[in-house]
N, C-alpha and C. Protein backbone atom coordinates (compact mmCIF):
# COMPACT_ATOMS: atom_id res chain seq x y z
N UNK A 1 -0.35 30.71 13.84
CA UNK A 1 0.52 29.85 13.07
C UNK A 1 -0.33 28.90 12.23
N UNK A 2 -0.27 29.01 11.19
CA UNK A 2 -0.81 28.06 9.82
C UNK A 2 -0.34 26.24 10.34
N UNK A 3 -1.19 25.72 9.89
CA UNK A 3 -0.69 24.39 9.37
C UNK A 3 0.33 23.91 8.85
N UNK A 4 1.12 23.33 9.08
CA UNK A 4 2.38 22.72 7.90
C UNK A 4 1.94 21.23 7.65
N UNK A 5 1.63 21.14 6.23
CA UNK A 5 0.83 20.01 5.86
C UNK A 5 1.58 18.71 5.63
N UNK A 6 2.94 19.42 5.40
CA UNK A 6 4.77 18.60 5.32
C UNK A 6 5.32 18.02 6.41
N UNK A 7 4.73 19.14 7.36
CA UNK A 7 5.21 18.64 8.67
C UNK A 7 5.52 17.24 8.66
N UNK A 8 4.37 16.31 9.27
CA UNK A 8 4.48 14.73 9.07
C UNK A 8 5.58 13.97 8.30
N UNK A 9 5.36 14.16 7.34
CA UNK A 9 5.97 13.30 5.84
C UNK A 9 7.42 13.91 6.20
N UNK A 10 7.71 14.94 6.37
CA UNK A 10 9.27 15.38 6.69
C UNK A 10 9.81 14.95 7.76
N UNK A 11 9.28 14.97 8.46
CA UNK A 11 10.23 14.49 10.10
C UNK A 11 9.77 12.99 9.56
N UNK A 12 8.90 12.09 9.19
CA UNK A 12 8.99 10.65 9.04
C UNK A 12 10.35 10.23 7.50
N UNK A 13 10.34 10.72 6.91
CA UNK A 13 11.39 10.52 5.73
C UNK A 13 12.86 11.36 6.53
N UNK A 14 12.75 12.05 7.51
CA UNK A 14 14.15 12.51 8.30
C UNK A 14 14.64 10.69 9.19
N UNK A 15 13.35 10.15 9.57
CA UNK A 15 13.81 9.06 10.46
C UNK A 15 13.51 7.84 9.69
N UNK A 16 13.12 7.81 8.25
CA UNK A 16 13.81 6.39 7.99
C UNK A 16 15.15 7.19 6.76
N UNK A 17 15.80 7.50 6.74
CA UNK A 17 16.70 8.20 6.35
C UNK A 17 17.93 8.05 7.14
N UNK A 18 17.59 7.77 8.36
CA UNK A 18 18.26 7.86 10.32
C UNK A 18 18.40 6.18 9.91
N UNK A 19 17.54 5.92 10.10
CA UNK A 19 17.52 4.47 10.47
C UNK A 19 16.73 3.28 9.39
N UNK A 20 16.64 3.69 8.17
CA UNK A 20 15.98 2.58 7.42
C UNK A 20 16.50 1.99 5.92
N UNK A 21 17.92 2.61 6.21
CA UNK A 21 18.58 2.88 5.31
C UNK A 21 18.76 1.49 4.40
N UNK A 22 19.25 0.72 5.61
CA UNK A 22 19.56 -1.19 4.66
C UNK A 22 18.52 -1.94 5.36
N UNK A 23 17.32 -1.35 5.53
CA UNK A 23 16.39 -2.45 5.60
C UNK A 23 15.27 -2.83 4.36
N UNK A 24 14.61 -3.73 4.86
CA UNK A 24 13.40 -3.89 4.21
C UNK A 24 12.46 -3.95 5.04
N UNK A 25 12.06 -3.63 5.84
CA UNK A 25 11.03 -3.94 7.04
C UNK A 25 9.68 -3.45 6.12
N UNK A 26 8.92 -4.05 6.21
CA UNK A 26 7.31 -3.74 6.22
C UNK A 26 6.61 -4.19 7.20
N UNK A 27 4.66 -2.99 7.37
CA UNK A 27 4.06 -3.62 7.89
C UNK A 27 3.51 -2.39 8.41
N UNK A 28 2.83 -1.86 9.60
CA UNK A 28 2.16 -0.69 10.16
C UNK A 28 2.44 -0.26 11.52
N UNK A 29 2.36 0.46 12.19
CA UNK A 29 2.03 0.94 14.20
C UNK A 29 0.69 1.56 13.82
N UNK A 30 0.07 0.90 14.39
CA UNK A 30 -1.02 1.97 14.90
C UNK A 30 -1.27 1.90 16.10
N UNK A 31 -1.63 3.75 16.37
CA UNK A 31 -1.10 4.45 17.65
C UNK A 31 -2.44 5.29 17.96
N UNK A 32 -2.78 5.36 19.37
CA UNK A 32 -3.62 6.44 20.04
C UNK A 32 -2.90 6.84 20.77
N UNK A 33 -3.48 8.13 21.26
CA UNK A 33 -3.14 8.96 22.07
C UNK A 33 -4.62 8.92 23.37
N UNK A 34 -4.10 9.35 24.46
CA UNK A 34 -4.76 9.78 25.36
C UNK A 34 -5.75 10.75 24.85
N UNK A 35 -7.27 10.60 24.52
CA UNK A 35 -8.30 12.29 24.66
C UNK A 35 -7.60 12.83 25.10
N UNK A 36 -7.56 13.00 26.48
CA UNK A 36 -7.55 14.05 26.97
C UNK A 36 -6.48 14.52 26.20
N UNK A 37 -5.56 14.55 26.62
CA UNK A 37 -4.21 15.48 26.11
C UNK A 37 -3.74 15.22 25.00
N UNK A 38 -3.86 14.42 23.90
CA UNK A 38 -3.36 14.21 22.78
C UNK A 38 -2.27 13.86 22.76
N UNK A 39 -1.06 12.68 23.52
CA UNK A 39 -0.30 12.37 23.37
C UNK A 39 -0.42 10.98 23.14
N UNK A 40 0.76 10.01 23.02
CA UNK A 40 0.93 8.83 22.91
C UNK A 40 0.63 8.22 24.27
N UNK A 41 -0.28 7.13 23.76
CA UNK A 41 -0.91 6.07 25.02
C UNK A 41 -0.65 5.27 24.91
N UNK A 42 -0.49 4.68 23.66
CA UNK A 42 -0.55 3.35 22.67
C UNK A 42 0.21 3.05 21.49
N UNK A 43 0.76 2.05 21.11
CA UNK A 43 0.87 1.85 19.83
C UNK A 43 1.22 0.54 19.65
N UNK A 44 1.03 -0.16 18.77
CA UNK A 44 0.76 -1.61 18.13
C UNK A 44 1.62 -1.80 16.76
N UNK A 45 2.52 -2.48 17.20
CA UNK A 45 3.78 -2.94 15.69
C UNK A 45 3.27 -4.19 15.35
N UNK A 46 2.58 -3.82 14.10
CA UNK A 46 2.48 -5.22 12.93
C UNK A 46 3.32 -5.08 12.45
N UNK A 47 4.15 -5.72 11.72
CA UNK A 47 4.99 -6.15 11.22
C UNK A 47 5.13 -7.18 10.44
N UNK A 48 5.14 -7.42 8.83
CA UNK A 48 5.08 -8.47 7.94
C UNK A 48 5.93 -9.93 8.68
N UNK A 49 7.04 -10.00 9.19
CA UNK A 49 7.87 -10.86 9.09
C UNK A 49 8.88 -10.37 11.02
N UNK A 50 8.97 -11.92 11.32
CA UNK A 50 9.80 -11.75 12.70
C UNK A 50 10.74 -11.41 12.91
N UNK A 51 11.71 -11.64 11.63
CA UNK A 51 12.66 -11.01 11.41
C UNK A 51 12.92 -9.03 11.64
N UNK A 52 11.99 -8.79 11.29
CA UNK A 52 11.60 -7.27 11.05
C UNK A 52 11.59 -6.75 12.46
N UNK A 53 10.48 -7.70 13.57
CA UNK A 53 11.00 -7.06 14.89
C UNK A 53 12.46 -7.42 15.41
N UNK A 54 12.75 -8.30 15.09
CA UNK A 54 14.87 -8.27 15.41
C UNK A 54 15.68 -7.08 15.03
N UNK A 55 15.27 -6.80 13.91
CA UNK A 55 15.85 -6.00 13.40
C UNK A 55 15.58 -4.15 14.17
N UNK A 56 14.28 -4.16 13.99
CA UNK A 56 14.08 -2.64 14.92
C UNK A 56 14.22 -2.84 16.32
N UNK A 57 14.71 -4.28 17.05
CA UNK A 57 15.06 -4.11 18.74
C UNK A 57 16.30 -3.28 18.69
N UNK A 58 17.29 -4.13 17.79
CA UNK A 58 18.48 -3.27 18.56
C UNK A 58 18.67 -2.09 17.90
N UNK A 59 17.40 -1.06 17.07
CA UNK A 59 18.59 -0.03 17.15
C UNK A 59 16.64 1.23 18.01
N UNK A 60 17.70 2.57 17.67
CA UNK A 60 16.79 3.28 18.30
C UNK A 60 15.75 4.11 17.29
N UNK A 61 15.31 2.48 16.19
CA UNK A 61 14.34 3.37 15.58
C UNK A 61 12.96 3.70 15.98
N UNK A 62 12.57 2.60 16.98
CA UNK A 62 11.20 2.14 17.85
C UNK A 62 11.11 3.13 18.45
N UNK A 63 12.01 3.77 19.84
CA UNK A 63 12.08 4.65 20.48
C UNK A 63 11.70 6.02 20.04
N UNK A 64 12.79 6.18 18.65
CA UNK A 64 12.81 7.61 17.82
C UNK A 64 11.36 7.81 17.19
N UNK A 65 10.34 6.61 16.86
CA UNK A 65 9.22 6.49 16.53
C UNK A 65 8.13 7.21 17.48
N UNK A 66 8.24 6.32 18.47
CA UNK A 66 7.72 6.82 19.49
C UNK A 66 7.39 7.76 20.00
N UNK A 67 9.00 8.46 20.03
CA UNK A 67 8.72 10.30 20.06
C UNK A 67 8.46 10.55 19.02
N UNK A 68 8.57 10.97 17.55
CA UNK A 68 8.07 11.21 16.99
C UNK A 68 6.47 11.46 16.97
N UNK A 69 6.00 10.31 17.10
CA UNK A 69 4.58 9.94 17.07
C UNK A 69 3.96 11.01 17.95
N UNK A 70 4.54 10.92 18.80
CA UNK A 70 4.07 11.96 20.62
C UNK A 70 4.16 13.10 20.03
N UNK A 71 5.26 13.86 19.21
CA UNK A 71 5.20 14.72 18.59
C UNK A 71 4.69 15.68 17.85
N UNK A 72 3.94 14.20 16.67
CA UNK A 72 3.28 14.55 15.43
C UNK A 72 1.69 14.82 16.07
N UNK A 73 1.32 14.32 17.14
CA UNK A 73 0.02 14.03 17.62
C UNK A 73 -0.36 15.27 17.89
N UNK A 74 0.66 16.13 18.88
CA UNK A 74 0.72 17.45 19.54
C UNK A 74 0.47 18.45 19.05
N UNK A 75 1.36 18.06 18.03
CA UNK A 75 1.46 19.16 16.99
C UNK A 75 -0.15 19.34 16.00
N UNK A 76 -0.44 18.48 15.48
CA UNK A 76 -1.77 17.88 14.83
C UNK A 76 -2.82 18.60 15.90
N UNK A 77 -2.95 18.09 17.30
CA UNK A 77 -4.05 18.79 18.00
C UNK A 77 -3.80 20.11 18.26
N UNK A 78 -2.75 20.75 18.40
CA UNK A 78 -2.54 22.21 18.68
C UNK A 78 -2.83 23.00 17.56
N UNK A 79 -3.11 22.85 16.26
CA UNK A 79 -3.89 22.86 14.76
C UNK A 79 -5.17 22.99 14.50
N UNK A 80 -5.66 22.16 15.64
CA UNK A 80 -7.02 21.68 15.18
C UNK A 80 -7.64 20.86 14.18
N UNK A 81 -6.50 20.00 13.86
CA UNK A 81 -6.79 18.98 12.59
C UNK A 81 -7.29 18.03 13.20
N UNK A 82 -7.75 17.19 12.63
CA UNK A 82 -8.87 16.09 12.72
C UNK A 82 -8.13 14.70 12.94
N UNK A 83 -8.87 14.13 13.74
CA UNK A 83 -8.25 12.64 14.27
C UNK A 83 -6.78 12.65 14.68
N UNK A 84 -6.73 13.75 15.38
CA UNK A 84 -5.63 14.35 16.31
C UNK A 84 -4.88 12.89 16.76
N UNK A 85 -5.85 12.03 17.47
CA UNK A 85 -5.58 11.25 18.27
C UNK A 85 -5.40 9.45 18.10
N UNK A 86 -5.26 10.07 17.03
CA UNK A 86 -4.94 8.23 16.22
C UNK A 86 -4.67 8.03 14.72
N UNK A 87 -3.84 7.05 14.73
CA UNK A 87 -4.00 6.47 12.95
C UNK A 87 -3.05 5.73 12.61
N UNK A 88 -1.93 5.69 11.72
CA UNK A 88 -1.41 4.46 11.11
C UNK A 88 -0.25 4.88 10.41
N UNK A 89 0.69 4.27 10.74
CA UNK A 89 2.09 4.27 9.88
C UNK A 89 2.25 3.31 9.31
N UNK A 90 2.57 3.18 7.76
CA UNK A 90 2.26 2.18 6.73
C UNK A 90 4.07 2.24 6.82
N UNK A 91 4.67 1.23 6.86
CA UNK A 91 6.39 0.92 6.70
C UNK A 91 6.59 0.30 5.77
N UNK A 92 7.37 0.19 4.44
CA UNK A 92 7.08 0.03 3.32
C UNK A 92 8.87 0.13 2.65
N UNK A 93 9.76 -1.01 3.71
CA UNK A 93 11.24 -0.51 3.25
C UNK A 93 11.36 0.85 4.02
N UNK A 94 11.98 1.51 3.06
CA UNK A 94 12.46 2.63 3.34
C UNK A 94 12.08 4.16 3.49
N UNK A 95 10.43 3.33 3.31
CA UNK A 95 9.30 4.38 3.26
C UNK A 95 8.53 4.23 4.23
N UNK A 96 8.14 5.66 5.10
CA UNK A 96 7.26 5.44 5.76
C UNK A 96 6.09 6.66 5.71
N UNK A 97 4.96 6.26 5.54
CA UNK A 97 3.49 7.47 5.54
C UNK A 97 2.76 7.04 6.57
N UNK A 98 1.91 7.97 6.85
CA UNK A 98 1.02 8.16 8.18
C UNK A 98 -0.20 8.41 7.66
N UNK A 99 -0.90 8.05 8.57
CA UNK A 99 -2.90 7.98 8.03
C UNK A 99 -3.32 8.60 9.63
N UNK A 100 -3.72 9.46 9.19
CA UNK A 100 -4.91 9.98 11.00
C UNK A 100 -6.24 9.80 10.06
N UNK A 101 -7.04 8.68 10.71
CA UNK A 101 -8.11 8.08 11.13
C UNK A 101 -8.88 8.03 12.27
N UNK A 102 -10.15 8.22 12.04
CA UNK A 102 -10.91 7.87 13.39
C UNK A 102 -10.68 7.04 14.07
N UNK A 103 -10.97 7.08 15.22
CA UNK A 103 -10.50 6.11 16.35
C UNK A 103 -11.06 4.56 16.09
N UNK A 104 -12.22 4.67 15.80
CA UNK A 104 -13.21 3.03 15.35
C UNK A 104 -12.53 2.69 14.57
N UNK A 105 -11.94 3.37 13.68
CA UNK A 105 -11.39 2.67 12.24
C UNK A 105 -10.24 1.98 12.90
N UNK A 106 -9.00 2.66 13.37
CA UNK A 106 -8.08 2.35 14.18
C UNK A 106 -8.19 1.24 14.73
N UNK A 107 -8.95 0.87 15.61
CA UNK A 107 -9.16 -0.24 16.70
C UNK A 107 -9.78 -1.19 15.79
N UNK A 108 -10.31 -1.42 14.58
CA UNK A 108 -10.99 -1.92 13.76
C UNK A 108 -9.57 -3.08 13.24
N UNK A 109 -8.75 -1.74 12.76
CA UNK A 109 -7.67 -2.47 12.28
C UNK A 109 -6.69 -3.07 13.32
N UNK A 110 -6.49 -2.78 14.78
CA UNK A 110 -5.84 -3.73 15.87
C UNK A 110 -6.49 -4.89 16.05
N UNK A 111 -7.68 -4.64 15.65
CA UNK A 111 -8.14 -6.39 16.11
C UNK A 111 -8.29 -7.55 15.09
N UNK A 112 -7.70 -7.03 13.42
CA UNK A 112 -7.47 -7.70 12.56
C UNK A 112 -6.27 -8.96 12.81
């Protein structure tokens, strides 16, 4: 089975589509996964404004993220693509893109 290079960008524009419809939220998650297995271990919500985390408590976009993320990771290492195991969701309104980055870079940017 080939790569699907869409993969990502489609299931993330399926879930702010779900859930990002009347917001404005900005800001990033960045997420590792476990080495070993390539799933979700971690993830870290910056977020421009406090308002923004009120707003993603009550519904189930955090959660739906979450899996997602666990998802996209799996899928990415069962590929053999690179930096399987970490990187960055840029939230941008009603837009959301993903960055797989090395892990240093990653942790570079959590401790900003």
């Amino acid at each position: 089975m080939e790569y699907d290079a869409e993969f990502d960008q489609t299931r993330l524009d399926q879930l702010a589509q779900q859930h990002l419809g009347g917001t404005d939220i900005s800001g990033r998650i960045l997420f590792f996964g476990d080495p070993e297995e390539n799933r979700l271990d971690l993830a870290t919500w910056q977020l421009n404004k406090d308002e923004d985390y009120e707003t993603i408590k009550g519904s189930d976009f955090k959660f739906q993220m979450m899996e997602l993320l666990d998802t996209l990771m799996t899928y990415r290492a069962q590929q053999g693509e690179p930096n399987a195991g970490q990187g960055v969701v840029h939230i941008n309104g009603r837009q959301l893109s993903i960055e797989w980055l090395p892990r240093a870079y990653v942790e570079e940017l959590r401790d900003k």
